[in-house]
N, C-alpha and C. Protein backbone atom coordinates (compact mmCIF):
# COMPACT_ATOMS: atom_id res chain seq x y z
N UNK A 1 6.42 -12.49 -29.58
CA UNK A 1 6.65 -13.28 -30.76
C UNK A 1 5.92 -12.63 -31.93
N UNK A 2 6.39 -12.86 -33.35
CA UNK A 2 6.02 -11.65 -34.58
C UNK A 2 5.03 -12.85 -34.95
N UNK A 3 4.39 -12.33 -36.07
CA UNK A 3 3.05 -13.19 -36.60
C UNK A 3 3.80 -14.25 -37.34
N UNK A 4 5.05 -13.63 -38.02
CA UNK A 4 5.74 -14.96 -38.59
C UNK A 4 6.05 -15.94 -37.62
N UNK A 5 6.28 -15.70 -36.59
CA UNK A 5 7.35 -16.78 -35.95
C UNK A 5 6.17 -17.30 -35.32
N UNK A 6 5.18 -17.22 -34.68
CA UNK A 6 4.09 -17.72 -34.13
C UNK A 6 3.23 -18.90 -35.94
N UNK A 7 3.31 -18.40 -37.09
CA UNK A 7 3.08 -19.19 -38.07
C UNK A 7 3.84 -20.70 -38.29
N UNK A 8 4.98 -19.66 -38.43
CA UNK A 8 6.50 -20.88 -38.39
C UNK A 8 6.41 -21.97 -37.57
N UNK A 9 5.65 -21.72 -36.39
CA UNK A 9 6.04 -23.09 -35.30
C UNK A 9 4.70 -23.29 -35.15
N UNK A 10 3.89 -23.17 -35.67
CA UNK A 10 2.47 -23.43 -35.96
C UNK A 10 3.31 -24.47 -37.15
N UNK A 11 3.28 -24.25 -38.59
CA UNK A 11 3.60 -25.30 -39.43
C UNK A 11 4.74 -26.20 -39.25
N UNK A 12 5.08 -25.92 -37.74
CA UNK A 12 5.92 -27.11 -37.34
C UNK A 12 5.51 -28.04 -36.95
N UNK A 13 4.66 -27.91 -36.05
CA UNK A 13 3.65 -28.32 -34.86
C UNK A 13 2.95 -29.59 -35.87
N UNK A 14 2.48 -28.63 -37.29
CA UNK A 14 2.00 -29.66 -38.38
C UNK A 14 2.24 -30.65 -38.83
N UNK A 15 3.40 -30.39 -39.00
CA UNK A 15 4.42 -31.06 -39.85
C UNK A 15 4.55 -32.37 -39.19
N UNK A 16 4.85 -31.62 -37.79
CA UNK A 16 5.90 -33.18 -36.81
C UNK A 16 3.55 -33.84 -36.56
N UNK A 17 2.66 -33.49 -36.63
CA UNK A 17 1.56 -34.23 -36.19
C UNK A 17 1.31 -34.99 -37.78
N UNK A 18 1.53 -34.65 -38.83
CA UNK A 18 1.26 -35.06 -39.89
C UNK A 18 2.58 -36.61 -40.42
N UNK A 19 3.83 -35.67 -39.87
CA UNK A 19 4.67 -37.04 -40.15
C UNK A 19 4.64 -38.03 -38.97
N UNK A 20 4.36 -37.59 -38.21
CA UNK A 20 3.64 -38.58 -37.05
C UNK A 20 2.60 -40.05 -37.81
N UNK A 21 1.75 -39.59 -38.24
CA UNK A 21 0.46 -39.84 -38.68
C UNK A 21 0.88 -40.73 -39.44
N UNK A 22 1.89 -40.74 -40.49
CA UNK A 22 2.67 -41.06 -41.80
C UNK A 22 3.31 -42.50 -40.82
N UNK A 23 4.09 -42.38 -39.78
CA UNK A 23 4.83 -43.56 -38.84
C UNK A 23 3.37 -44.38 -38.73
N UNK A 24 2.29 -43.70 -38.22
CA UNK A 24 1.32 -44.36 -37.35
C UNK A 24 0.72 -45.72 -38.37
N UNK A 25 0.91 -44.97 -39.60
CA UNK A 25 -0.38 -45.86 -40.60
C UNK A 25 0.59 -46.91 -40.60
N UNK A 26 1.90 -46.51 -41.16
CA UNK A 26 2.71 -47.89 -41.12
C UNK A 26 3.31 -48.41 -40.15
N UNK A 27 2.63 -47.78 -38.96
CA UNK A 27 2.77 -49.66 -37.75
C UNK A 27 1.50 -50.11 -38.25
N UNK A 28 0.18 -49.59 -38.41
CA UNK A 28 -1.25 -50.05 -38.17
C UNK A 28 -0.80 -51.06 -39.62
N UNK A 29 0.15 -51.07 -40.57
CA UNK A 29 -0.30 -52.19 -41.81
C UNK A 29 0.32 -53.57 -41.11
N UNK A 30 1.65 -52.75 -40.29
CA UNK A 30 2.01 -54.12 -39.69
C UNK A 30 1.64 -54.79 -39.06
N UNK A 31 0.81 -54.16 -37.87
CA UNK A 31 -0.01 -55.01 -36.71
C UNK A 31 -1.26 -55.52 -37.49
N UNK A 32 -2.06 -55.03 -38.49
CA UNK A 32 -2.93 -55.46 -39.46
C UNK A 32 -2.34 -57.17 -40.07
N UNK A 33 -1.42 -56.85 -40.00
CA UNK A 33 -0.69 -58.19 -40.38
C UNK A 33 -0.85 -59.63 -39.70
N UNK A 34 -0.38 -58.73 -38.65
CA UNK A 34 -0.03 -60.22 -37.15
C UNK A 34 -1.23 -60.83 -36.78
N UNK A 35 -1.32 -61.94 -35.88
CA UNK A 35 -2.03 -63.05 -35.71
C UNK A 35 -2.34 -62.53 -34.37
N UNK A 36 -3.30 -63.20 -33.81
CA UNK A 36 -3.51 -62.56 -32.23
C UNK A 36 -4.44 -61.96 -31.80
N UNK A 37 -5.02 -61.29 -32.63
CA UNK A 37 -5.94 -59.90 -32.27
C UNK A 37 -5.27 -58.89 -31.66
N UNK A 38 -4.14 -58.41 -32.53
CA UNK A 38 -3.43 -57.04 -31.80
C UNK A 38 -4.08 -56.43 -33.30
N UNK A 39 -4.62 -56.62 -34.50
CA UNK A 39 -5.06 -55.79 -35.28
C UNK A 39 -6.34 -54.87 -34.51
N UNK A 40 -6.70 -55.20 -33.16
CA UNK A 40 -7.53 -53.78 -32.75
C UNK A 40 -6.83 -52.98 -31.84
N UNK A 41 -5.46 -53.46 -31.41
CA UNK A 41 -4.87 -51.96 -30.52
C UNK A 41 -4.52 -51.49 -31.91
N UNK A 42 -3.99 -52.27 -33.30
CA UNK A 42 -3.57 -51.53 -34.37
C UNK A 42 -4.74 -50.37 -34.71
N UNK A 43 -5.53 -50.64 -34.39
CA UNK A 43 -7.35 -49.55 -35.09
C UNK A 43 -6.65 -48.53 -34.11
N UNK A 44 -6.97 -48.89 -32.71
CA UNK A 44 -6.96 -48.00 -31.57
C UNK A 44 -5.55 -47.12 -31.60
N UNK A 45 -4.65 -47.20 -31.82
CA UNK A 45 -3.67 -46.27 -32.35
C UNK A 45 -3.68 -45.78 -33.52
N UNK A 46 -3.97 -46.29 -34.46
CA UNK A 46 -4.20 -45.64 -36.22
C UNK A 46 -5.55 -44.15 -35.56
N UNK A 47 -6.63 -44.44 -34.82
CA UNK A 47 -6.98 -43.57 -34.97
C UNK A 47 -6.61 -42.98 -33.65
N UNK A 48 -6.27 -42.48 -32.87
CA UNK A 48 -5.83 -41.65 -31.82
C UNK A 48 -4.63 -41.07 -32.80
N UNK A 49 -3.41 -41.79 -32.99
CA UNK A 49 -2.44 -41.32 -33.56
C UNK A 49 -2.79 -40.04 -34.86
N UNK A 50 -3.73 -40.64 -35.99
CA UNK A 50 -4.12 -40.00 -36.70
C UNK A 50 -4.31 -38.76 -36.96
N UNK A 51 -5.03 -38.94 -35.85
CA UNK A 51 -6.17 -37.20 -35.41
C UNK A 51 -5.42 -36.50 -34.55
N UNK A 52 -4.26 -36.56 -34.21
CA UNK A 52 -3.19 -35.11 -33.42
C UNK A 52 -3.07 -34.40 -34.88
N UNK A 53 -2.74 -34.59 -35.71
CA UNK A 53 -2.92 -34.04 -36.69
C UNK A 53 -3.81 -33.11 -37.57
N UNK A 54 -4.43 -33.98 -36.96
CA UNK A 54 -5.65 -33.61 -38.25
C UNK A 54 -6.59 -32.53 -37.16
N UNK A 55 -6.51 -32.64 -35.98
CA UNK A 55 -6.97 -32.01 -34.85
C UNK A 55 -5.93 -30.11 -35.61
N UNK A 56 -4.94 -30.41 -35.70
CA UNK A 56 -3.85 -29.56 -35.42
C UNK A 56 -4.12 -28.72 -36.66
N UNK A 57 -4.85 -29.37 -37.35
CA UNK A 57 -4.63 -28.82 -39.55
C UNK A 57 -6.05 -28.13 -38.90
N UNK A 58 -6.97 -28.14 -38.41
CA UNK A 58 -8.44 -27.96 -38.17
C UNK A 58 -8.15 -26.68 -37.16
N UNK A 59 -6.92 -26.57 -36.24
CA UNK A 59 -6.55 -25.65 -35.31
C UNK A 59 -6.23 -24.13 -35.84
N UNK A 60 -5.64 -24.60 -37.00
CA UNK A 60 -5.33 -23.26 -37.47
C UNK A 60 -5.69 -22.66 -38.56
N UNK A 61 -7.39 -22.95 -38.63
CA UNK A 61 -8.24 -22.51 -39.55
C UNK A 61 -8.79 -22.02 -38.25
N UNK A 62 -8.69 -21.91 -37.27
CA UNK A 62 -9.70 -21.55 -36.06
C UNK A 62 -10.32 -20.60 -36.30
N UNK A 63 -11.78 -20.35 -36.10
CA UNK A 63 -12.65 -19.27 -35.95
C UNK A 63 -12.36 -18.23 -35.06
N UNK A 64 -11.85 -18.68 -34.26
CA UNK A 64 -11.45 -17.67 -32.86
C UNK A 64 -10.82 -18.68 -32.04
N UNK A 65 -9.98 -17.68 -30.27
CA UNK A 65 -9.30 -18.21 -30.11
C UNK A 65 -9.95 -19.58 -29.12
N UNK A 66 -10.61 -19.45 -28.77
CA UNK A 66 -11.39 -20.42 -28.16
C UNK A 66 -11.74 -21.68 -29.11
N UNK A 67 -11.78 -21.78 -30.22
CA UNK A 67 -12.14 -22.75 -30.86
C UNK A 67 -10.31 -23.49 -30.96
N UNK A 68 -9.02 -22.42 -31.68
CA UNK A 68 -8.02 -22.90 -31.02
C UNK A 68 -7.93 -23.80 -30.39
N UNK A 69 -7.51 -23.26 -29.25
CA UNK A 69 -7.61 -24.36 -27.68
C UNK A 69 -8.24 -25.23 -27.91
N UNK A 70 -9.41 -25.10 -28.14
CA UNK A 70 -10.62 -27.05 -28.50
C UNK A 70 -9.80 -27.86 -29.22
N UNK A 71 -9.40 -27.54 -30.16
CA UNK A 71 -8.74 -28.17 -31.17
C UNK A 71 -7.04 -28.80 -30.74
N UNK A 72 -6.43 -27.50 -30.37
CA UNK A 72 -5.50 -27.85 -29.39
C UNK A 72 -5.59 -28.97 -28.12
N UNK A 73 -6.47 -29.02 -27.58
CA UNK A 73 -6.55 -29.45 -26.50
C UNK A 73 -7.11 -30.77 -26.86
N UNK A 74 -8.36 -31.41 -28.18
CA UNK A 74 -8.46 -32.06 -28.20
C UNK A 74 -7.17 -32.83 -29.28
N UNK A 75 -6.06 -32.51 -29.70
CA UNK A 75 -5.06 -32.78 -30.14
C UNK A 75 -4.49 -33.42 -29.15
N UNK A 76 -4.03 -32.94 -27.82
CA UNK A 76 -3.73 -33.47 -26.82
C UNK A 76 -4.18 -34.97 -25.99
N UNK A 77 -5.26 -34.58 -25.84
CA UNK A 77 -5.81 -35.94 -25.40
C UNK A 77 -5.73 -36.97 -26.76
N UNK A 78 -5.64 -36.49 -27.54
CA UNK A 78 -5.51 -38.05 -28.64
C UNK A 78 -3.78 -38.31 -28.73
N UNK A 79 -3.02 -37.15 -28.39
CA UNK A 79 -1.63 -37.37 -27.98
C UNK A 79 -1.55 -38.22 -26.83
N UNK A 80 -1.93 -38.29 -25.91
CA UNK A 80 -1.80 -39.15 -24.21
C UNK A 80 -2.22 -40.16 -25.22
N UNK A 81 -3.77 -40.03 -25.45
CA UNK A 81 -3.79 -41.94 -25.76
C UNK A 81 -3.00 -42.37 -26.58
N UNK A 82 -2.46 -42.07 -27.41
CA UNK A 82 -1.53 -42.20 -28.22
C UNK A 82 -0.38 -42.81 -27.58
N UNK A 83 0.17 -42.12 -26.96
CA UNK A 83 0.92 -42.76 -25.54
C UNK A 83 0.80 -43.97 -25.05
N UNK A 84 -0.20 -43.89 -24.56
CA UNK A 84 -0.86 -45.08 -23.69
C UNK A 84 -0.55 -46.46 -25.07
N UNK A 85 -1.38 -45.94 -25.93
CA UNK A 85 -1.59 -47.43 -26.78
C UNK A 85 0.01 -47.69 -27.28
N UNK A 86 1.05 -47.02 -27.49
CA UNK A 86 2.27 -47.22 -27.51
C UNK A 86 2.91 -47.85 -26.53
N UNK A 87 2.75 -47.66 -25.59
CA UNK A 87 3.24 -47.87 -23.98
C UNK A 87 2.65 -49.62 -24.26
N UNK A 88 1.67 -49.66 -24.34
CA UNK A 88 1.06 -50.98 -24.24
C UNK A 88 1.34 -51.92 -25.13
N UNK A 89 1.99 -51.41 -26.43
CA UNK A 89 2.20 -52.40 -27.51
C UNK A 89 4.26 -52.64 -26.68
N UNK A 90 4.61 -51.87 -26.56
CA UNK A 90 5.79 -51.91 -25.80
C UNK A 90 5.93 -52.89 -24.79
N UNK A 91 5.08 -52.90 -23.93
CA UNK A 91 4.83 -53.48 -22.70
C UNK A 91 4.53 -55.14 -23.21
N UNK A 92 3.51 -55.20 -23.53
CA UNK A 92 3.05 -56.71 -24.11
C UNK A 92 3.91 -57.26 -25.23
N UNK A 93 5.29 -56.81 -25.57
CA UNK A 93 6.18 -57.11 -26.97
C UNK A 93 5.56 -57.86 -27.53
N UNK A 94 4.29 -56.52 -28.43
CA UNK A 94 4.04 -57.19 -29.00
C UNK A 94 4.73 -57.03 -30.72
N UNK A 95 5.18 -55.78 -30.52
CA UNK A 95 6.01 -55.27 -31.40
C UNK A 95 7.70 -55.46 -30.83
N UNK A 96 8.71 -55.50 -31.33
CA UNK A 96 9.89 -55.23 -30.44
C UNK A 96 9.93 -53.87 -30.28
N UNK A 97 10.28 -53.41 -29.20
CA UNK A 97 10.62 -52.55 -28.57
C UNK A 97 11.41 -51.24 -29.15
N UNK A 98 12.57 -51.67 -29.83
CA UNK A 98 13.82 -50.39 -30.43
C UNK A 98 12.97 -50.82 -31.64
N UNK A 99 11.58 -50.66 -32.06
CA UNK A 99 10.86 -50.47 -33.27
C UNK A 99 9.73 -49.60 -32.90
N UNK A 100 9.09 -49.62 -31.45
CA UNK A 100 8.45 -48.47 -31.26
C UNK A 100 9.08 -47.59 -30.09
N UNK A 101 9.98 -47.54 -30.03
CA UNK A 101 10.48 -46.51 -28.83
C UNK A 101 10.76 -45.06 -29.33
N UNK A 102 11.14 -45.08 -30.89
CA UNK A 102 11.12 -43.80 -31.72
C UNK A 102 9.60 -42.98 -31.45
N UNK A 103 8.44 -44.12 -31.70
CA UNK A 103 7.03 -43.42 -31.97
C UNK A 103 6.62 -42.68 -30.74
N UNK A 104 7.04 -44.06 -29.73
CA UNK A 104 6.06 -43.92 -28.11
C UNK A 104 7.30 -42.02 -27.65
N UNK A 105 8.74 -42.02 -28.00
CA UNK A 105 8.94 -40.90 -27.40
C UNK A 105 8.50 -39.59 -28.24
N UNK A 106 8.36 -39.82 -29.48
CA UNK A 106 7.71 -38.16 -30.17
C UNK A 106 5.98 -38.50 -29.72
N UNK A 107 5.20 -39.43 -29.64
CA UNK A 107 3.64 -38.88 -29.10
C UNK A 107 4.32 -38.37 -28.01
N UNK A 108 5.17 -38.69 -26.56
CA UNK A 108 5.20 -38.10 -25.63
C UNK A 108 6.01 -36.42 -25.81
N UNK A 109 6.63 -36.45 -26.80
CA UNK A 109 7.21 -34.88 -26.84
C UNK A 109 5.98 -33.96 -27.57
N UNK A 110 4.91 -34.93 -28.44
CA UNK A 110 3.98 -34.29 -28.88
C UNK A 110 3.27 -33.64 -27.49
N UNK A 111 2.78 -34.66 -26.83
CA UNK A 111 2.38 -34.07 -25.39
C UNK A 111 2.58 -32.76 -24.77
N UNK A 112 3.53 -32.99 -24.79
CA UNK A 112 4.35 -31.66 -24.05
C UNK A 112 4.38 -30.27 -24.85
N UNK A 113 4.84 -30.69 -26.04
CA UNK A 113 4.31 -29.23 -27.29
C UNK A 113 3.23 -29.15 -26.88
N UNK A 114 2.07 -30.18 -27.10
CA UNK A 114 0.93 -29.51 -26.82
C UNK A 114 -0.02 -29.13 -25.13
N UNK A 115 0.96 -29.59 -24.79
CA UNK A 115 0.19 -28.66 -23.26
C UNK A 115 1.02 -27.20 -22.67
N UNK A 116 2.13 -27.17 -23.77
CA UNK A 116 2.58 -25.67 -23.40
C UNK A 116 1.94 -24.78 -24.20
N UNK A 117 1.31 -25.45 -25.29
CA UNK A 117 0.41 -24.63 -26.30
C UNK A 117 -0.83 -24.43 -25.53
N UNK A 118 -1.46 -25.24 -25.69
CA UNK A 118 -2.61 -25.08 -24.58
C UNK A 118 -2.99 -24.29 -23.60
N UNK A 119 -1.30 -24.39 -22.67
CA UNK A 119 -1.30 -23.05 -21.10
C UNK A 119 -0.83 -21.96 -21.81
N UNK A 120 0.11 -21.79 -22.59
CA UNK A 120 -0.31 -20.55 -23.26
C UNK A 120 -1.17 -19.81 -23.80
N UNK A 121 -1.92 -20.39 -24.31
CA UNK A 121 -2.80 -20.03 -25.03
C UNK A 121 -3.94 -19.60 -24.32
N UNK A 122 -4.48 -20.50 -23.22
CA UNK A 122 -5.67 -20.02 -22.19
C UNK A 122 -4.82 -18.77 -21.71
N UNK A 123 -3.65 -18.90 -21.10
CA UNK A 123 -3.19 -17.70 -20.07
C UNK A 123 -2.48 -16.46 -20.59
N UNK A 124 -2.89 -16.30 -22.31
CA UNK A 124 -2.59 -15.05 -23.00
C UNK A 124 -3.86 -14.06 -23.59
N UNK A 125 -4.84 -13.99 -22.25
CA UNK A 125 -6.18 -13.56 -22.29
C UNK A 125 -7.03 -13.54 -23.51
């Protein structure tokens, strides 16, 4: 892969964690809204959701490639929980459902971008 095309899907990678981020805040105003005490899974996804991003903008200022991967990898794990706290607002309707099934399947395709990034990245010496 050329330095462009390894850039290119680097500022993709961005893009889709940043417009991610953009969905996330506006469930967190809605669940901020509701009655119940679901305004703290709203915290608990605003910030997991958040930081794939911001993990990802911090990735490719990397010092080296090892710092990469950290960044990568801790992108990831805030992708799973991300997951999880989707999965759970799904599960408990507490939201309807065909309103987060868009979010809960891009954190899970985020996932997956980022653990092929990840094994690449360790296993390209």
């Amino acid at each position: 892969m050329s330095d462009n095309q390894r850039k290119s899907k680097q500022r993709d990678i961005q893009e889709r964690g940043f417009s991610f981020a953009c969905r996330i805040v506006k469930l967190y105003q809605f669940l901020a809204k509701q009655r119940g005490g679901v305004e703290v899974l709203g915290r608990q996804v605003l910030r997991s959701g958040t930081s794939i991003g911001a993990n990802l903008e911090e990735a490719v200022a990397e010092q080296s490639k090892a710092d990469f991967i950290s960044k990568c990898n801790i992108a990831l794990k805030e992708a799973r929980e991300t997951y999880y706290w989707l999965r759970l607002l799904i599960k408990t309707e507490v939201v309807p459902t065909n309103k987060l099934r868009g979010l809960a399947d891009e954190s899970n395709e985020l996932v997956a971008i980022l653990t092929t990034i990840v094994k690449k990245s360790r296993s390209s010496g």
